[in-house]
C-alpha atoms as a PDB file:
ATOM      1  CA  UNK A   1      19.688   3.336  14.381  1.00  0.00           C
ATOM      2  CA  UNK A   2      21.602   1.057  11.850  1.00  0.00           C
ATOM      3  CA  UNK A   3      21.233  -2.000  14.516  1.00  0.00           C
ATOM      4  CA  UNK A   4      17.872  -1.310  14.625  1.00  0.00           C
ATOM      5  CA  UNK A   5      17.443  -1.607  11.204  1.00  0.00           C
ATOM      6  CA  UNK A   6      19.293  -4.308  10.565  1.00  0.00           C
ATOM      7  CA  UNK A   7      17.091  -6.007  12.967  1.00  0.00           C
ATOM      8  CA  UNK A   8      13.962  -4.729  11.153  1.00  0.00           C
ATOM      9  CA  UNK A   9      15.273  -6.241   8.376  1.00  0.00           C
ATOM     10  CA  UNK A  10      15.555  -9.466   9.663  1.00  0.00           C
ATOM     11  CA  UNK A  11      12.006  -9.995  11.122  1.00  0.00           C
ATOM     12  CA  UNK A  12      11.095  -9.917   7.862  1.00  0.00           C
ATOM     13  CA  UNK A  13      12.789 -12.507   6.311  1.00  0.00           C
ATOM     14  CA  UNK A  14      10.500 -14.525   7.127  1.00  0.00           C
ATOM     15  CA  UNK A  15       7.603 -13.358   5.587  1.00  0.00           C
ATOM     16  CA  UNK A  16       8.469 -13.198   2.543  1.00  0.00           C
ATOM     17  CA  UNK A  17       5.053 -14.598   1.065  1.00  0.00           C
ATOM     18  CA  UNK A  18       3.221 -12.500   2.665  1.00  0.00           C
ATOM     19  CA  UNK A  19       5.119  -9.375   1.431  1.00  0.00           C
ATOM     20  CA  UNK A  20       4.251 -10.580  -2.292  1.00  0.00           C
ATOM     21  CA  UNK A  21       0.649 -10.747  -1.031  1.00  0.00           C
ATOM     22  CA  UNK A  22       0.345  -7.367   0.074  1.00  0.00           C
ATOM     23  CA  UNK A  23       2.151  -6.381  -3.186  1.00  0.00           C
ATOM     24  CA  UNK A  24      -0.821  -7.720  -5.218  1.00  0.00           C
ATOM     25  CA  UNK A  25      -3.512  -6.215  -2.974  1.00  0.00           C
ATOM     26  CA  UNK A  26      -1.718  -2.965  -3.104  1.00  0.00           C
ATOM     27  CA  UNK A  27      -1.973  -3.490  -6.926  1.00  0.00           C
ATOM     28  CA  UNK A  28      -5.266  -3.817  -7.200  1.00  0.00           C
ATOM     29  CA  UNK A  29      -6.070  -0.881  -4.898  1.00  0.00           C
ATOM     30  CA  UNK A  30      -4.309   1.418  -6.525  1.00  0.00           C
ATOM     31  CA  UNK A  31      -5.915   0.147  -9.699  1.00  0.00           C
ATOM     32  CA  UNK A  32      -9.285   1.156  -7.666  1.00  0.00           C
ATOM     33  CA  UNK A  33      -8.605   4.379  -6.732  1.00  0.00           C
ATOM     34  CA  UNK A  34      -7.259   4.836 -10.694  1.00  0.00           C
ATOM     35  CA  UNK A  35      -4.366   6.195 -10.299  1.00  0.00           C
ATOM     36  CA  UNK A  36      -1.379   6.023 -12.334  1.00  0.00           C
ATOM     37  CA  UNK A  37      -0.357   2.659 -13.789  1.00  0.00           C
ATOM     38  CA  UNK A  38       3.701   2.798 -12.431  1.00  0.00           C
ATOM     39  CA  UNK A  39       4.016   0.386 -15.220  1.00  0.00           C
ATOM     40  CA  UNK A  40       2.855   2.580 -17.767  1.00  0.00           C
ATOM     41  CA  UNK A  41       4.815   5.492 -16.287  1.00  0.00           C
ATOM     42  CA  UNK A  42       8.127   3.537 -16.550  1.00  0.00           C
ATOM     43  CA  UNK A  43       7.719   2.558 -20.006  1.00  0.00           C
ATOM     44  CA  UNK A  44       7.293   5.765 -20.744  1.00  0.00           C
ATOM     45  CA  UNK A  45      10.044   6.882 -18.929  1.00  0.00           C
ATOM     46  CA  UNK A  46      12.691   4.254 -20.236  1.00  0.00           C
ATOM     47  CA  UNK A  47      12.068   5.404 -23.931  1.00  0.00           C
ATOM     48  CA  UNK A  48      13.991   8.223 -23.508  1.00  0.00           C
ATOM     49  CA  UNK A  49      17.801   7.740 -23.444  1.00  0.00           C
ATOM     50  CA  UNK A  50      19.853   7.103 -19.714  1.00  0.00           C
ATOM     51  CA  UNK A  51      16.461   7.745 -17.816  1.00  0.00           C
ATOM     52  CA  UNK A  52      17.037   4.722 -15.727  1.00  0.00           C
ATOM     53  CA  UNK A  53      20.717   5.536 -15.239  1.00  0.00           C
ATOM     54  CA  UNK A  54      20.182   9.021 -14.107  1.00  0.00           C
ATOM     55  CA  UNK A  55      17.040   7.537 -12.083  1.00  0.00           C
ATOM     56  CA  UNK A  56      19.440   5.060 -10.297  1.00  0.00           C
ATOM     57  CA  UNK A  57      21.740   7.254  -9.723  1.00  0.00           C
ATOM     58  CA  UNK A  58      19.196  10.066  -8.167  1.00  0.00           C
ATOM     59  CA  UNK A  59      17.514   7.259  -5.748  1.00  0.00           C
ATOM     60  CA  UNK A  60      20.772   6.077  -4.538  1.00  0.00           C
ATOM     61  CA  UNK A  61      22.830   9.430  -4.537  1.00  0.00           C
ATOM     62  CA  UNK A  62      20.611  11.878  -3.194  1.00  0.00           C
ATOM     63  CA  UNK A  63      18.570  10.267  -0.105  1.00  0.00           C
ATOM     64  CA  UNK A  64      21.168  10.107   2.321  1.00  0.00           C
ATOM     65  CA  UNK A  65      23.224  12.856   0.959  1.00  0.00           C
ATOM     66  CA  UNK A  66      20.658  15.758   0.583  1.00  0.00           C
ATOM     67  CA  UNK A  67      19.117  15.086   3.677  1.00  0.00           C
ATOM     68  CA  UNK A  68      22.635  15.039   5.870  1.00  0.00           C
ATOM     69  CA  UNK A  69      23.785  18.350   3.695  1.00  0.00           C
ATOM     70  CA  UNK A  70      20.177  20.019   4.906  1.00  0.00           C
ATOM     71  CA  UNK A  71      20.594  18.951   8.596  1.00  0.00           C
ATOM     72  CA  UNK A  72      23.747  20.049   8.049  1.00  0.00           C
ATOM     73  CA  UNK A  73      23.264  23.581   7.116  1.00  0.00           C
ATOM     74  CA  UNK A  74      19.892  24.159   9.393  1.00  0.00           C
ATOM     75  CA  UNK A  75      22.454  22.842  12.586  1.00  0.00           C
ATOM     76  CA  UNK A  76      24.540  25.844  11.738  1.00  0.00           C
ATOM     77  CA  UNK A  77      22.118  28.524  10.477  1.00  0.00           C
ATOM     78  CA  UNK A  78      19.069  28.104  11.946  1.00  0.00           C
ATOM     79  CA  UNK A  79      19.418  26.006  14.984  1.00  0.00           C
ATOM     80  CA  UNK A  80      16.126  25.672  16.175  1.00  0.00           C
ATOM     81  CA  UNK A  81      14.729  24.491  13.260  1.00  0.00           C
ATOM     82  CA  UNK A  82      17.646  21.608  12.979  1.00  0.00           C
ATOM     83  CA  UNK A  83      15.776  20.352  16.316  1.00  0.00           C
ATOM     84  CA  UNK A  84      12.787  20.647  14.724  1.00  0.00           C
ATOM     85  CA  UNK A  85      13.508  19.007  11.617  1.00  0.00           C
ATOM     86  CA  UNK A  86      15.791  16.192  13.581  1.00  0.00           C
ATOM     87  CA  UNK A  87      12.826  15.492  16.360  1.00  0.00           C
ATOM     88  CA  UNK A  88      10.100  15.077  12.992  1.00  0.00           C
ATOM     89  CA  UNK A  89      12.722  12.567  11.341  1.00  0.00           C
ATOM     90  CA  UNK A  90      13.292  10.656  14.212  1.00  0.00           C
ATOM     91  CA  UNK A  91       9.778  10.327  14.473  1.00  0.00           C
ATOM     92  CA  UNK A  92       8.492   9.989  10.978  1.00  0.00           C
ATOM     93  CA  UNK A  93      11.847   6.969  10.673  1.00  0.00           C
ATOM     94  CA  UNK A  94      10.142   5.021  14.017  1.00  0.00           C
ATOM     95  CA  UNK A  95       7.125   5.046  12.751  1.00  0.00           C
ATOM     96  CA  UNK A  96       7.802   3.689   9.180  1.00  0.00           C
ATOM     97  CA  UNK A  97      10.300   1.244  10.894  1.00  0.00           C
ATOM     98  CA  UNK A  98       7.096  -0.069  12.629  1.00  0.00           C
ATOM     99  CA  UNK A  99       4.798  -0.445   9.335  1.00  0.00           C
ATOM    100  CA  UNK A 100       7.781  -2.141   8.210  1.00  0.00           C
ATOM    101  CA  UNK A 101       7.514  -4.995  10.240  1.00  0.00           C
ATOM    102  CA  UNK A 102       3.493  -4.852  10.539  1.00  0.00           C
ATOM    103  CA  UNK A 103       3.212  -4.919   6.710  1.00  0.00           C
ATOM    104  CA  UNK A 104       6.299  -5.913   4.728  1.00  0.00           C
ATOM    105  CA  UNK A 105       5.553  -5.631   0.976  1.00  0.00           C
ATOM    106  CA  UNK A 106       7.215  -6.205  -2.252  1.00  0.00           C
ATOM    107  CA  UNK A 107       8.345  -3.768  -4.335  1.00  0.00           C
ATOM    108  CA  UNK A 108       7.125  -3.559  -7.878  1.00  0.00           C
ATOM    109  CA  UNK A 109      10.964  -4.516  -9.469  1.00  0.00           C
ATOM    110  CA  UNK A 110      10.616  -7.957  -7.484  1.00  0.00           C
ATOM    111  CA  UNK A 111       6.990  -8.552  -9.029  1.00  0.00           C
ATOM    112  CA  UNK A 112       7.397 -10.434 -12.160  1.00  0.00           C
ATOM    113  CA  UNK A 113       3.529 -10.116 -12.657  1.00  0.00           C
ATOM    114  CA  UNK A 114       3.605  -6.384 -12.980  1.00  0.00           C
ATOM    115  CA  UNK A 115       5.645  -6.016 -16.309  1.00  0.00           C
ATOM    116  CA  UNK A 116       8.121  -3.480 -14.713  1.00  0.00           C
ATOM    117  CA  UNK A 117      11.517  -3.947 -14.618  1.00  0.00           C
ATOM    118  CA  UNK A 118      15.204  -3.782 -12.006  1.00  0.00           C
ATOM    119  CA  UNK A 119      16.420  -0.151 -13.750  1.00  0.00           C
ATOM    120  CA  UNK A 120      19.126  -0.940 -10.961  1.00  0.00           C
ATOM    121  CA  UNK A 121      19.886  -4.377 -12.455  1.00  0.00           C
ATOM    122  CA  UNK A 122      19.361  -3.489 -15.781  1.00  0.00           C
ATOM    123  CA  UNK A 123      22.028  -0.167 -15.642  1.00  0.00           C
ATOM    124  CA  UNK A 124      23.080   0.473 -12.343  1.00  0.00           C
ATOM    125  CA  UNK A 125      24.318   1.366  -9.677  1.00  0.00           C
ATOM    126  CA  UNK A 126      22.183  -0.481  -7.536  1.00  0.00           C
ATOM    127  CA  UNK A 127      22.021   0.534  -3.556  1.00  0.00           C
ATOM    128  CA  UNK A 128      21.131  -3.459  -2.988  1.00  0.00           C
ATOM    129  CA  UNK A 129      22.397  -6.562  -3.187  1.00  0.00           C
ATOM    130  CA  UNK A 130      21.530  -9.489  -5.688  1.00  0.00           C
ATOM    131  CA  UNK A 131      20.253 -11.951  -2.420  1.00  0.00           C
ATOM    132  CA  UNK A 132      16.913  -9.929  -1.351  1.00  0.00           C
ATOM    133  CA  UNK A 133      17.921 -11.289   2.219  1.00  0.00           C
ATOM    134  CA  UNK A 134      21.355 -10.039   2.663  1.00  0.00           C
ATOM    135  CA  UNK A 135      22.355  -6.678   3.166  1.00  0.00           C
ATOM    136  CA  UNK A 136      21.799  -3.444   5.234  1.00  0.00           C
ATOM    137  CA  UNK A 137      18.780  -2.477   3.603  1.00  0.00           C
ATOM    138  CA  UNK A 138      15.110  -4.397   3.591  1.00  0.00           C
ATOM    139  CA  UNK A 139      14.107  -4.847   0.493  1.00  0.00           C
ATOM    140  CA  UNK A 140      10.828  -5.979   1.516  1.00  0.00           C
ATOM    141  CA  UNK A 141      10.214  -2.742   3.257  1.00  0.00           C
ATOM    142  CA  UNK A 142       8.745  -0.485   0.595  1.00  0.00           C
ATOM    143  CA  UNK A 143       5.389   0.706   2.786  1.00  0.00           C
ATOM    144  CA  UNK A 144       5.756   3.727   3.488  1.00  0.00           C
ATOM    145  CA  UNK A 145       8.821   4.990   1.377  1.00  0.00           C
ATOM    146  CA  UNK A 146      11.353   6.787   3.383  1.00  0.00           C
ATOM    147  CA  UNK A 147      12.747   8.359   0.606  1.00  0.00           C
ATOM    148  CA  UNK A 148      10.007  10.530  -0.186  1.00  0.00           C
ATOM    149  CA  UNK A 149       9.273  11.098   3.359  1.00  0.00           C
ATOM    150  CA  UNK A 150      12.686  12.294   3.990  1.00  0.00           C
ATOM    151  CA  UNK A 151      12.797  14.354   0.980  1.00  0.00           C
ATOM    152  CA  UNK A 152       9.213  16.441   1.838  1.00  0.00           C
ATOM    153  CA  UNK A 153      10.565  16.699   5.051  1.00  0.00           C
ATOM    154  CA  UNK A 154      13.758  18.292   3.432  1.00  0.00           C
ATOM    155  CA  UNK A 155      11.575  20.418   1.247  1.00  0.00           C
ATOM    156  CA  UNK A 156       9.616  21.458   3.782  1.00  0.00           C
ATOM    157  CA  UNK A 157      12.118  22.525   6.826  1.00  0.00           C
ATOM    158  CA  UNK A 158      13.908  24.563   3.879  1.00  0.00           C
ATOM    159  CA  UNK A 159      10.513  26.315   3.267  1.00  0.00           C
ATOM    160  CA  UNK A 160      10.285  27.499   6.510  1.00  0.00           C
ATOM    161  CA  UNK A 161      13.938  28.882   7.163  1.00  0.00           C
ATOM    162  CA  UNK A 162      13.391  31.138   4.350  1.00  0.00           C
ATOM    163  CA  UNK A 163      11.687  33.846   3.032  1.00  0.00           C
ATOM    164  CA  UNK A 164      12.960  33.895  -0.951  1.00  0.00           C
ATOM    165  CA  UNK A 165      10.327  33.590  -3.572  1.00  0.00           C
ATOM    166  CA  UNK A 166      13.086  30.619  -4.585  1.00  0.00           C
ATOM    167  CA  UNK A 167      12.487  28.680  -1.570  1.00  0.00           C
ATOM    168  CA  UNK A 168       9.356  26.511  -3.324  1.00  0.00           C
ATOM    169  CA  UNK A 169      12.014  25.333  -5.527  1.00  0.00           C
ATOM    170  CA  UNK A 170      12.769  22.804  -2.542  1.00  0.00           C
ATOM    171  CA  UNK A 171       9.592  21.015  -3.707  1.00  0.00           C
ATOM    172  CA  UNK A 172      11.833  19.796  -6.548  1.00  0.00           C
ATOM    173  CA  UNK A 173      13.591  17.417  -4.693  1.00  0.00           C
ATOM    174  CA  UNK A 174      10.224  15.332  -3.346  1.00  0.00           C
ATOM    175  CA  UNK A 175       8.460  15.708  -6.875  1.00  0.00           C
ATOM    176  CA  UNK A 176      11.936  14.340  -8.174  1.00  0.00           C
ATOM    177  CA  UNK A 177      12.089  11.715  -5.464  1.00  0.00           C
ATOM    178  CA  UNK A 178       8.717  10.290  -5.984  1.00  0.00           C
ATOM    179  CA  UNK A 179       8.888  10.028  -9.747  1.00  0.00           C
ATOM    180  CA  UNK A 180      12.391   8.025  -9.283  1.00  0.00           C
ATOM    181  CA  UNK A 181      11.261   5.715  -7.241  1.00  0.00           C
ATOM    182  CA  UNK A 182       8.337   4.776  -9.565  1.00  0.00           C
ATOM    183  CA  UNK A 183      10.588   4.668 -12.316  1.00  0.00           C
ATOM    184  CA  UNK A 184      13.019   2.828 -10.825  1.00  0.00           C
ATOM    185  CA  UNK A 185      10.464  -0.209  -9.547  1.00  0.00           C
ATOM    186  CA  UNK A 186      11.127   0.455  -6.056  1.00  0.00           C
ATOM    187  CA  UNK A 187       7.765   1.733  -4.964  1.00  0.00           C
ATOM    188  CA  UNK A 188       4.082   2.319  -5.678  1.00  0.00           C
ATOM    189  CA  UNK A 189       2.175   5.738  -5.498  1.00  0.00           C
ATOM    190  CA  UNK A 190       0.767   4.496  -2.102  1.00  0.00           C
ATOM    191  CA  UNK A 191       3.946   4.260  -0.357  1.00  0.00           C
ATOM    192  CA  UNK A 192       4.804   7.951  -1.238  1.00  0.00           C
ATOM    193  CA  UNK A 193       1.266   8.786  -0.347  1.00  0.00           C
ATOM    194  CA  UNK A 194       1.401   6.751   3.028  1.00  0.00           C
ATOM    195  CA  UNK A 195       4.751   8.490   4.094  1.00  0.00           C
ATOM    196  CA  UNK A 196       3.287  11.996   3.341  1.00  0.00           C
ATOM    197  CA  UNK A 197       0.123  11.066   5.516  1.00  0.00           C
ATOM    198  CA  UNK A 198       3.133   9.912   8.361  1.00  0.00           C
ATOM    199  CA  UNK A 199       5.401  13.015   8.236  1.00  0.00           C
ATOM    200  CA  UNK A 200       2.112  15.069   8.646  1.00  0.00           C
ATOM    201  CA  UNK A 201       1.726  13.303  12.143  1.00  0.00           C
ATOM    202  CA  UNK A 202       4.862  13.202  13.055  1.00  0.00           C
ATOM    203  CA  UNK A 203       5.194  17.133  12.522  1.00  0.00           C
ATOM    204  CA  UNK A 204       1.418  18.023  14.030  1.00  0.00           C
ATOM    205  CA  UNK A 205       3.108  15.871  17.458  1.00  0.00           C
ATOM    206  CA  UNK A 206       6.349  17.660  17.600  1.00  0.00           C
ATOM    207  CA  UNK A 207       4.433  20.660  16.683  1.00  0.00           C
ATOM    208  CA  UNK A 208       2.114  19.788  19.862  1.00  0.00           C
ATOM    209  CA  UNK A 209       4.470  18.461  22.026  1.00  0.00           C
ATOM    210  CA  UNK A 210       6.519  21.425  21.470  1.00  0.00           C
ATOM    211  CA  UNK A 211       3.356  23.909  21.996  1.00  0.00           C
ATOM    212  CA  UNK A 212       2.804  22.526  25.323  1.00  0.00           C
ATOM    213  CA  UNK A 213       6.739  22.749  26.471  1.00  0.00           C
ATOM    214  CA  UNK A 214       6.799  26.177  25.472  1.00  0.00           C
ATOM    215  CA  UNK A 215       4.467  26.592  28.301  1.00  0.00           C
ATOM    216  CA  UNK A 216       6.402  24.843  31.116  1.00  0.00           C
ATOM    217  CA  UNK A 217       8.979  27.158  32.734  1.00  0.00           C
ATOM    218  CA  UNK A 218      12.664  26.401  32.174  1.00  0.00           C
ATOM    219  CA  UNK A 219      11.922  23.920  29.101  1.00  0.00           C
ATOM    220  CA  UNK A 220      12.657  26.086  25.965  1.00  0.00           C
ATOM    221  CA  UNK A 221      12.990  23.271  23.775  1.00  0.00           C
ATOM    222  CA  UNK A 222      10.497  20.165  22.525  1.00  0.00           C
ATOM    223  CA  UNK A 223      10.639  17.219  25.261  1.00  0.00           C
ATOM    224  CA  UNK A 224      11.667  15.200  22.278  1.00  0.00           C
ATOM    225  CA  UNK A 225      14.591  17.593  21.269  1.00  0.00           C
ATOM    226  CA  UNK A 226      16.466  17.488  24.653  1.00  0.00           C
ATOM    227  CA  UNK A 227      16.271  13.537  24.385  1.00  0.00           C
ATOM    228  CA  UNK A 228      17.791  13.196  21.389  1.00  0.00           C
ATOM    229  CA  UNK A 229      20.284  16.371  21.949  1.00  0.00           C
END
């Protein structure tokens, strides 16, 4: 997975001017649809004291992390739903890797024209380097965010393993995640909103693709699942 993503990363070096593009017109349709100005939202934010520091340190602590300790924890508990929750994340990953290339985009830190700032520059720790072109991770990839995929999908796999009142408290982590990455500059609204719509496909397919497998003799688990076993 890392090679392909280092080669996602690469193909889109080269369009670098047309990620900027598709920063603006993502601008201006959020503007549209009226929601939120992330600008705004960030000044706000930054007035209070070690906001950005504690936002930093939430984006690049917690993504990996909390979503290996979950996977974790459903392998050995609750087995079937590990498959269930691997298969959606293998899917939900492709299929962002895939926008990724089709429409690379800017995120709002590397927008001068948007009044936000780097909270990774500005306090740290930042999870990329200074050359936008070097490194592991695409910084030109910011449709649809990963992060808050990853961390509804957390949220919701927890959800369904258990039956405590507590268990909505999972939601946390995904209402967390998508107000860090808007106050950190490293996404708009629509990319959070465009990785919900994915991981909502990606579980109604393993969800169907798992349906109809159920129904095949001697094939108790998804088609996907015993690929990627």
């Amino acid at each position: 997975m890392m090679i392909v993503y280092r080669g996602v990363r690469h193909l889109a070096d080269g369009q670098l001017s047309l990620a900027f593009s598709h920063a603006n017109w993502v601008w201006e349709v959020e503007r549209a649809l009226r929601l939120p100005n992330e600008a705004a939202i960030q000044d706000w934010a930054l007035s209070w004291p070690s906001t950005a520091r504690l936002a930093n340190l939430y984006y690049v602590g917690v993504h990996f992390p909390g979503t290996l300790v979950a996977m974790v924890w459903l392998w050995i508990r609750h087995r079937p739903e590990y498959l269930r929750m691997r298969t959606e994340l293998f899917v939900l990953t492709g299929a962002a890797l895939v926008l990724h290339v089709l429409f690379p985009l800017a995120p709002p830190r590397l927008v001068t024209g948007f009044g936000m700032v780097d909270t990774m520059i500005l306090t740290g720790p930042s999870a990329y380097p200074d050359n936008t072109t070097t490194g592991v991770a695409n910084q030109f990839a910011a449709m649809p965010s990963l992060h808050v995929g990853w961390a509804l999908l957390v949220a919701v796999a927890l959800i369904r393993v258990t039956t405590s009142r507590w268990r909505w408290l999972a939601l946390l982590h995904p209402i967390l995640t998508i107000s860090v990455v808007v106050i950190t500059a490293n996404h708009y609204w629509l990319d959070g909103i465009v990785a919900a719509v994915l991981l909502l496909a990606a579980m109604r397919l393993v969800g169907a693709r798992s349906r109809y497998t159920s129904r095949v003799p001697g094939q108790p688990l998804p088609g996907f699942s015993r690929v990627l076993l």
